[in-house]
N, C-alpha and C. Protein backbone atom coordinates (compact mmCIF):
# COMPACT_ATOMS: atom_id res chain seq x y z
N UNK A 1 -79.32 102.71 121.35
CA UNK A 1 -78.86 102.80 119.97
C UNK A 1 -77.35 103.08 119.96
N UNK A 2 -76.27 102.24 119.31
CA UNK A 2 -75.09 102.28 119.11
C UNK A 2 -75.08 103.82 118.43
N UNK A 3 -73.48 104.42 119.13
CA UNK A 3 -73.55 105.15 118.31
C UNK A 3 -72.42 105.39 116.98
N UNK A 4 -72.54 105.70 116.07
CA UNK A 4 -71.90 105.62 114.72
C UNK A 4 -70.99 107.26 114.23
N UNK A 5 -69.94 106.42 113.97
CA UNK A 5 -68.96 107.36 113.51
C UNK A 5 -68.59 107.68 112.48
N UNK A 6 -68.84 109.07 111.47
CA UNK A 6 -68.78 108.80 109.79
C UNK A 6 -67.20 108.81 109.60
N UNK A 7 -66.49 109.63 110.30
CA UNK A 7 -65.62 109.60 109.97
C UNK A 7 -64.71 109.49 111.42
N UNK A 8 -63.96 108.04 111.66
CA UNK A 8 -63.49 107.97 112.72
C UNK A 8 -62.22 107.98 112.64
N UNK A 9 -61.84 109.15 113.43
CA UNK A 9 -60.34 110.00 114.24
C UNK A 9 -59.87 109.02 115.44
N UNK A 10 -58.89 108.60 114.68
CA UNK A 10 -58.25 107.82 115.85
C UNK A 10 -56.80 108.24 116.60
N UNK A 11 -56.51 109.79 116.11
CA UNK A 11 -55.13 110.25 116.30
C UNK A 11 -55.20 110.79 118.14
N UNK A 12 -56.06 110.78 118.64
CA UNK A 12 -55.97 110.92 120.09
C UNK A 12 -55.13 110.07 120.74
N UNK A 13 -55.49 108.33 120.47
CA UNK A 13 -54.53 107.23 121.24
C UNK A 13 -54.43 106.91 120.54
N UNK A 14 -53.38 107.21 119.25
CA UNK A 14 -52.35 106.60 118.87
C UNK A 14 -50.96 107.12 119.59
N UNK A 15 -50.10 105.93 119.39
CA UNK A 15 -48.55 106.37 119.87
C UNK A 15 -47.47 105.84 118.78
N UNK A 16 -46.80 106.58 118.69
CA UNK A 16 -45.94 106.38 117.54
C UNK A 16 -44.26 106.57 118.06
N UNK A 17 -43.52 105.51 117.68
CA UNK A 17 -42.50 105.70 117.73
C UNK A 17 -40.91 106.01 116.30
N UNK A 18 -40.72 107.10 117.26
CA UNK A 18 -39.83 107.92 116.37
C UNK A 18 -38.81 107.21 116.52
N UNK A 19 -37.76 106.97 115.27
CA UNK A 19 -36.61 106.36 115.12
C UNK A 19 -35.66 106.94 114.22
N UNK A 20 -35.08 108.00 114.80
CA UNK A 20 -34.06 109.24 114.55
C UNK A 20 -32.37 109.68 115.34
N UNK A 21 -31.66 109.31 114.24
CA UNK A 21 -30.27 109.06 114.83
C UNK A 21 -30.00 110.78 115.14
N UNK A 22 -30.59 111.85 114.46
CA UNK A 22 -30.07 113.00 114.71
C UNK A 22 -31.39 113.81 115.97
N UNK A 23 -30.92 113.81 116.76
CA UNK A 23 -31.48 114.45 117.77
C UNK A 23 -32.49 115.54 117.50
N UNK A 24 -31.98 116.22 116.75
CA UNK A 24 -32.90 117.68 116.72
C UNK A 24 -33.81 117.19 115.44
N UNK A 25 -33.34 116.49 114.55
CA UNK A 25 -34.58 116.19 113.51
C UNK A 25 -35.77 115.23 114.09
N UNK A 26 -35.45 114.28 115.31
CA UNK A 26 -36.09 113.31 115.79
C UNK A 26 -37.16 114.68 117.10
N UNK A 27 -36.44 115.37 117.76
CA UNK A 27 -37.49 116.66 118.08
C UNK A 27 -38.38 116.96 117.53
N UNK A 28 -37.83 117.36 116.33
CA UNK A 28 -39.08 118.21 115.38
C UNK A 28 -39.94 117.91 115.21
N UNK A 29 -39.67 116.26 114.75
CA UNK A 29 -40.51 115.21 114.22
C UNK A 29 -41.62 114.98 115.10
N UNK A 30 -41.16 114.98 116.44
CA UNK A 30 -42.16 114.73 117.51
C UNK A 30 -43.27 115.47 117.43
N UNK A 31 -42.29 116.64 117.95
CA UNK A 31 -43.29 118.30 117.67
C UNK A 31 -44.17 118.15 116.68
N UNK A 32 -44.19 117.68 115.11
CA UNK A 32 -45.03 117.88 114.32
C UNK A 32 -46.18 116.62 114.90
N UNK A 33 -46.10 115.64 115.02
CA UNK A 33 -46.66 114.48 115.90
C UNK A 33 -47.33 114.82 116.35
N UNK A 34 -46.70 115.14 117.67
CA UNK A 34 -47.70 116.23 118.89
C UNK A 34 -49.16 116.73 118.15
N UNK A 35 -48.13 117.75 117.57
CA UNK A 35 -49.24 118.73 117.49
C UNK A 35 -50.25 118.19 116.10
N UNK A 36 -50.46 117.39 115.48
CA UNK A 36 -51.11 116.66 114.76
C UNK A 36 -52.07 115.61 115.67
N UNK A 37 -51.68 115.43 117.21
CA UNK A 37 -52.11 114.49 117.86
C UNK A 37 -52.34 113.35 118.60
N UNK A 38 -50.56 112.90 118.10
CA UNK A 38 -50.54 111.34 118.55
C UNK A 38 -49.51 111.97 119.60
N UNK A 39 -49.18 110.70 120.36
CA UNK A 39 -48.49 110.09 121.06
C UNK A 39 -46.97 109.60 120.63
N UNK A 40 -46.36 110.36 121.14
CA UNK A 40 -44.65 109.90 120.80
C UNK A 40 -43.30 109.63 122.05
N UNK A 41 -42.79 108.63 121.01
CA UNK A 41 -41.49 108.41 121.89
C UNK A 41 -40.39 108.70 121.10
N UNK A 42 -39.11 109.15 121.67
CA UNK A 42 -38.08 108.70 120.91
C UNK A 42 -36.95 107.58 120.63
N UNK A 43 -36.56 106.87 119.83
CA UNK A 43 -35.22 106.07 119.92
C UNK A 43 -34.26 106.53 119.11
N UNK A 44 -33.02 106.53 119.13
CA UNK A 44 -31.79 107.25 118.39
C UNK A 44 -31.11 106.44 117.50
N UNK A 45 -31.75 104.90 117.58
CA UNK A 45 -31.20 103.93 116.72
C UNK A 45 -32.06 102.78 116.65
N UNK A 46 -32.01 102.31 115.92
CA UNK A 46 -32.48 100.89 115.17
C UNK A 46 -33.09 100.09 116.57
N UNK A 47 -31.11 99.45 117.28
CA UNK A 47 -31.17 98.42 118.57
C UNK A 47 -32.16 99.23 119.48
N UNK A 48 -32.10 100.59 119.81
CA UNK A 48 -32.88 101.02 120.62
C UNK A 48 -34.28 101.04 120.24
N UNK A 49 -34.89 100.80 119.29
CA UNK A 49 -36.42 100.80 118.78
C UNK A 49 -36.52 99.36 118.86
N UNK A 50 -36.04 98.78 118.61
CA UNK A 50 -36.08 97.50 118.48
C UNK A 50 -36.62 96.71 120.23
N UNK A 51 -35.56 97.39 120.76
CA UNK A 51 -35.57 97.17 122.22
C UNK A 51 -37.03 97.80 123.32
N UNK A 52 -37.14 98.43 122.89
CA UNK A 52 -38.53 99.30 122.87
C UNK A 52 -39.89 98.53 122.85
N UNK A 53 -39.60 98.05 121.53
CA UNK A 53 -40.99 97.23 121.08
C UNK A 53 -40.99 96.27 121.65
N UNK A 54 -39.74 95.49 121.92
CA UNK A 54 -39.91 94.43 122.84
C UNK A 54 -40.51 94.48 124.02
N UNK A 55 -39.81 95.49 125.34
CA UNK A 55 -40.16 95.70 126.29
C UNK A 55 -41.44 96.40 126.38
N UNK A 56 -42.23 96.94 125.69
CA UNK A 56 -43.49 97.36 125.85
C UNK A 56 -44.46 97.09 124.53
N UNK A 57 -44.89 95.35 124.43
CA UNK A 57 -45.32 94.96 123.19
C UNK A 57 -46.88 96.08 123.74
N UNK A 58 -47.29 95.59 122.01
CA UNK A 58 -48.98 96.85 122.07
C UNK A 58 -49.02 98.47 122.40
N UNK A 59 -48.00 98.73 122.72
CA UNK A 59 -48.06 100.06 123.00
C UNK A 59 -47.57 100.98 121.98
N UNK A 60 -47.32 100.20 120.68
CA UNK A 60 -46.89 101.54 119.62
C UNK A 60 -48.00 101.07 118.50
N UNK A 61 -48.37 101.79 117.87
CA UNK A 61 -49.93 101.51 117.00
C UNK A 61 -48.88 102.17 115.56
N UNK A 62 -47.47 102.74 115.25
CA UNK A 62 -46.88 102.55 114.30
C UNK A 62 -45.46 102.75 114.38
N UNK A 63 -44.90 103.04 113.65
CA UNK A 63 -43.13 102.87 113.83
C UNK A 63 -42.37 104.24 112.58
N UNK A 64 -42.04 105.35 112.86
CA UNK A 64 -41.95 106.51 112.22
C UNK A 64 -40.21 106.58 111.81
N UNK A 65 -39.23 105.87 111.14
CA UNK A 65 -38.15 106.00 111.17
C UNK A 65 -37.58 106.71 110.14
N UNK A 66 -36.25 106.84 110.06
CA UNK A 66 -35.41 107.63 109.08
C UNK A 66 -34.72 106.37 108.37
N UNK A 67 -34.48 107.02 107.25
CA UNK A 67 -33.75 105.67 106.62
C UNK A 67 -32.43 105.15 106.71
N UNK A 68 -31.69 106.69 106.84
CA UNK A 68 -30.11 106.14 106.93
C UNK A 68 -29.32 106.47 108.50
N UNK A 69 -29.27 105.66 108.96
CA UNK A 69 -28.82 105.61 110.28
C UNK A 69 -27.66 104.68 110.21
N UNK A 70 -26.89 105.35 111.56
CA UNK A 70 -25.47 103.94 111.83
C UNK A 70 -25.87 103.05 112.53
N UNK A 71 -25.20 101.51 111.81
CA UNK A 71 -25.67 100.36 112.12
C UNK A 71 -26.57 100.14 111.67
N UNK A 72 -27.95 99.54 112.08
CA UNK A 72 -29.03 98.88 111.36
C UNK A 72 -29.77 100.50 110.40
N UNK A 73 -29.61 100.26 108.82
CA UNK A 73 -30.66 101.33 108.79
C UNK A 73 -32.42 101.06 108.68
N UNK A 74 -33.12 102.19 108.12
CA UNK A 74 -34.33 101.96 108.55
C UNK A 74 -35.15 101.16 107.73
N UNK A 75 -34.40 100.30 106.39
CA UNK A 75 -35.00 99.69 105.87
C UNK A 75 -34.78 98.25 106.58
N UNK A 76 -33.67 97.88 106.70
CA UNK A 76 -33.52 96.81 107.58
C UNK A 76 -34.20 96.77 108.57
N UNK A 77 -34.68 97.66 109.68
CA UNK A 77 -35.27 98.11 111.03
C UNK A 77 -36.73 97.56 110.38
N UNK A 78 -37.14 98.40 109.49
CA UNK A 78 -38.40 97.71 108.75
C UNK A 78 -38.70 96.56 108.50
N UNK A 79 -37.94 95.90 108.27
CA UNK A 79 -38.07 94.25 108.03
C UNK A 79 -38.05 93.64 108.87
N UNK A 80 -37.16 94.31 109.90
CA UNK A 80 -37.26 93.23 111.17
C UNK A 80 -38.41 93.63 112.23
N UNK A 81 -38.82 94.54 112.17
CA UNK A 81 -40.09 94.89 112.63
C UNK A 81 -41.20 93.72 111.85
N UNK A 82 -41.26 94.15 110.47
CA UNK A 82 -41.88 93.23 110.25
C UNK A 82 -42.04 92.00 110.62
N UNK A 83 -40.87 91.47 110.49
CA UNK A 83 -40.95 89.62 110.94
C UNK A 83 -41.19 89.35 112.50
N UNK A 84 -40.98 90.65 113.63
CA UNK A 84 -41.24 89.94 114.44
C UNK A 84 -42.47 90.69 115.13
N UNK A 85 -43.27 91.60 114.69
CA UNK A 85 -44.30 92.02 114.56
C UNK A 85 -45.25 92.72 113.47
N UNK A 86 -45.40 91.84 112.67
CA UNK A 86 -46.27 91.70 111.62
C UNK A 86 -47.58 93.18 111.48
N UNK A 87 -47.82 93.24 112.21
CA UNK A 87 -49.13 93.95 112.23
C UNK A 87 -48.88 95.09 112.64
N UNK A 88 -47.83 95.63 112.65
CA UNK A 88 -47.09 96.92 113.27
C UNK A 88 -46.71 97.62 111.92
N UNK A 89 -47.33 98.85 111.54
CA UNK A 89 -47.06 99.56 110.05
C UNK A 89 -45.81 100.33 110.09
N UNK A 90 -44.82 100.45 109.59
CA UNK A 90 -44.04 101.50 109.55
C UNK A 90 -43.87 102.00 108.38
N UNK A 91 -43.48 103.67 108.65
CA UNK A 91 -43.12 104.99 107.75
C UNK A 91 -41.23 104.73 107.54
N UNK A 92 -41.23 105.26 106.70
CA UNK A 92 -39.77 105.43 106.19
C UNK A 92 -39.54 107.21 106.07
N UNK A 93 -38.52 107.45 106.06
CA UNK A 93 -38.35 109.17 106.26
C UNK A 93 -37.04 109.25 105.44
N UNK A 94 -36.77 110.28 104.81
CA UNK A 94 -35.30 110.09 104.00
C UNK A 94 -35.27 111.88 103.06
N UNK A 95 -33.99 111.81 103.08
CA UNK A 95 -33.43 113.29 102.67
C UNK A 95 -32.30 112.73 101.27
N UNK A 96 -32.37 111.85 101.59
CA UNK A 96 -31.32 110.85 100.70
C UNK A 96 -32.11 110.04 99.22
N UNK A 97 -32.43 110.55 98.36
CA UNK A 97 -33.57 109.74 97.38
C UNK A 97 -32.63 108.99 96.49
N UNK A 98 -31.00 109.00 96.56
CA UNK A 98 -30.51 108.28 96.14
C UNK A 98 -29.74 107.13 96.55
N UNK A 99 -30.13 106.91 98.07
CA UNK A 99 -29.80 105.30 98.56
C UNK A 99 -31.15 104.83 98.23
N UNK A 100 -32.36 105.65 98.17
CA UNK A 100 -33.45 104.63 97.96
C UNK A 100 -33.54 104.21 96.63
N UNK A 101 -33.13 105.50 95.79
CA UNK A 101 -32.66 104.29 94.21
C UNK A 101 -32.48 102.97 94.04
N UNK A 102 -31.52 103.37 94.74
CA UNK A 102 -30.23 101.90 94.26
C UNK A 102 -30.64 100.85 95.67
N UNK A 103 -31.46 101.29 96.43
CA UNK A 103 -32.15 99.79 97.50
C UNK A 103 -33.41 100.18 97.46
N UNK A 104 -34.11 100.78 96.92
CA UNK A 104 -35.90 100.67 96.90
C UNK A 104 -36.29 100.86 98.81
N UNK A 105 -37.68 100.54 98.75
CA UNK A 105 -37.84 101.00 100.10
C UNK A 105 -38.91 99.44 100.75
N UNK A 106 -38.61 98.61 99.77
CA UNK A 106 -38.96 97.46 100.20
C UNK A 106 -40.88 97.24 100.63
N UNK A 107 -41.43 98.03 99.85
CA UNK A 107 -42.53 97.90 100.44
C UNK A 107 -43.62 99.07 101.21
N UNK A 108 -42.53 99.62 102.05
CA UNK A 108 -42.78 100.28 103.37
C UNK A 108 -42.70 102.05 102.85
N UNK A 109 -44.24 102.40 103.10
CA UNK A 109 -44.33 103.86 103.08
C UNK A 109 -43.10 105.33 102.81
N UNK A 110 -42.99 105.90 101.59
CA UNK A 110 -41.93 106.54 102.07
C UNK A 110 -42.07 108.46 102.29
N UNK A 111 -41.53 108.74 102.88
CA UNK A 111 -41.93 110.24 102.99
C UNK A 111 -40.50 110.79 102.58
N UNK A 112 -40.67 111.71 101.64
CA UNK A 112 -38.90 112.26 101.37
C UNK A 112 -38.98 113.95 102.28
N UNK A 113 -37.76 113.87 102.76
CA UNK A 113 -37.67 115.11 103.98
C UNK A 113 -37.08 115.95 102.31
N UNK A 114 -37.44 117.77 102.99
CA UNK A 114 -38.25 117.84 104.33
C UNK A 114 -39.34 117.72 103.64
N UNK A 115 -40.33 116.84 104.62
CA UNK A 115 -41.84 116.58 103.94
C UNK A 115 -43.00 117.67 104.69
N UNK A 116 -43.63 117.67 103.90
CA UNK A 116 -45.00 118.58 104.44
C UNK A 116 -46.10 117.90 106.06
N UNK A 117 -46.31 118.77 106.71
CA UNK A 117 -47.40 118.52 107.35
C UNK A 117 -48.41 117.47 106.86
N UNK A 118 -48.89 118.22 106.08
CA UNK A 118 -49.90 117.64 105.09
C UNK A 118 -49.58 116.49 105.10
N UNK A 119 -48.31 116.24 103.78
CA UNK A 119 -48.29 114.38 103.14
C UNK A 119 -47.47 113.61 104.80
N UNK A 120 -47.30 114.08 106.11
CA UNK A 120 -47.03 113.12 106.95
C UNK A 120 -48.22 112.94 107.48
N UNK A 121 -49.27 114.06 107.60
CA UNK A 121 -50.51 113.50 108.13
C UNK A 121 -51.27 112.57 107.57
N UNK A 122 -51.37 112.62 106.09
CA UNK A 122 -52.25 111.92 105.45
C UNK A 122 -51.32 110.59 105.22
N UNK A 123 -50.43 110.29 105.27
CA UNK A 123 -49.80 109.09 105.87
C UNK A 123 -49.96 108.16 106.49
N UNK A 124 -49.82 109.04 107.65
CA UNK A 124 -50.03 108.56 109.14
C UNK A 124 -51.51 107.76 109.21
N UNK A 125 -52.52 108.78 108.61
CA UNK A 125 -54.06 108.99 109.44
C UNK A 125 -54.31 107.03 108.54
N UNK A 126 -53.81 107.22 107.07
CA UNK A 126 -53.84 105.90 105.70
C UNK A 126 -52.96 104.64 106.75
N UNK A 127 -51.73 104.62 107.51
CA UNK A 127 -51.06 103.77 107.89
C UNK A 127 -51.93 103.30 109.21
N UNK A 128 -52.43 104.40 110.37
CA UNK A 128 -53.28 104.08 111.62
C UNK A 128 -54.73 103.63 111.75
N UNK A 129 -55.38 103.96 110.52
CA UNK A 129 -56.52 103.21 109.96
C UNK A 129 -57.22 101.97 110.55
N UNK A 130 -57.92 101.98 111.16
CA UNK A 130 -57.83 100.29 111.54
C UNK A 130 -58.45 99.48 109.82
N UNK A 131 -57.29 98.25 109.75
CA UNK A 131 -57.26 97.31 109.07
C UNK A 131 -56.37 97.82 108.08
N UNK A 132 -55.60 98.46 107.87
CA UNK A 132 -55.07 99.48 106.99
C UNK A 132 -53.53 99.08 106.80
N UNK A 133 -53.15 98.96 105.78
CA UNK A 133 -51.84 98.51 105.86
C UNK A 133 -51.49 99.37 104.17
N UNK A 134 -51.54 100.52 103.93
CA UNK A 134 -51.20 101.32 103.04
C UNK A 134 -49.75 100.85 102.75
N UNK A 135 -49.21 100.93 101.25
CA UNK A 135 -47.49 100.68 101.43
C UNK A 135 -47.37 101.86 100.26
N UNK A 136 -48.15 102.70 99.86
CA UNK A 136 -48.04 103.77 98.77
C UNK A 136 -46.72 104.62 99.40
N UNK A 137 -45.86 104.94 98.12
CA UNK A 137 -45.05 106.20 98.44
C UNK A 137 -45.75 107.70 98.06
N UNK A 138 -45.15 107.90 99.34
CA UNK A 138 -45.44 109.91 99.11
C UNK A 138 -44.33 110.27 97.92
């Protein structure tokens, strides 16, 4: 007899990659990760996440970035994630609610810092879902 799961936890193997230009906020971020369950990496920029996903396709199950970074920011990073891996969900992160005014968030999940435990978990758990492609803002 198969066995059946009412409510299936998939935060053990997930891995998530962090995309945080400020060092110690991209820490924290982990830390809260961690200890919620998943699997994390860091990148400090856009090219470097970007570069990431390339060199190790399948191995990130979502994409956790900040929005305003130098050079590519994370809405752009989002799109191009999108187009060249489709099926890859990403979070948006932001302290800034007035660049997202005036450019929206295109779609893509947003969490406004500093955000709660709580609304990043229930995020996360809505974005890692299998079949799940949530685009609600927190």
């Amino acid at each position: 007899m198969p066995h059946q799961h009412a409510a299936f936890d998939v935060r053990g193997n997930r891995h998530i990659l962090v995309v945080e230009d400020n060092a110690e906020v991209g820490e924290f971020s982990m830390q809260l990760l961690n200890d919620l369950g998943y699997h994390t990496m860091l990148a400090s920029d856009a090219k470097s996440a970007l570069k990431l996903l390339e060199e190790r396709p399948g191995q990130f199950d979502l994409v956790f970035s900040d929005v305003v970074m130098p050079g590519m920011d994370g809405v752009a990073l989002g799109r191009e994630i999108r187009r060249r891996f489709p099926r890859l969900p990403v979070v948006l992160a932001s302290g800034y609610s007035h660049v997202l005014a005036e450019e929206g968030t295109h779609g893509f999940p947003l969490l406004h810092k500093p955000y709660s435990v709580d609304n990043l978990s229930k995020v996360l758990r809505a974005m890692t879902r299998p079949g799940s492609h949530a685009t609600e803002e927190e």
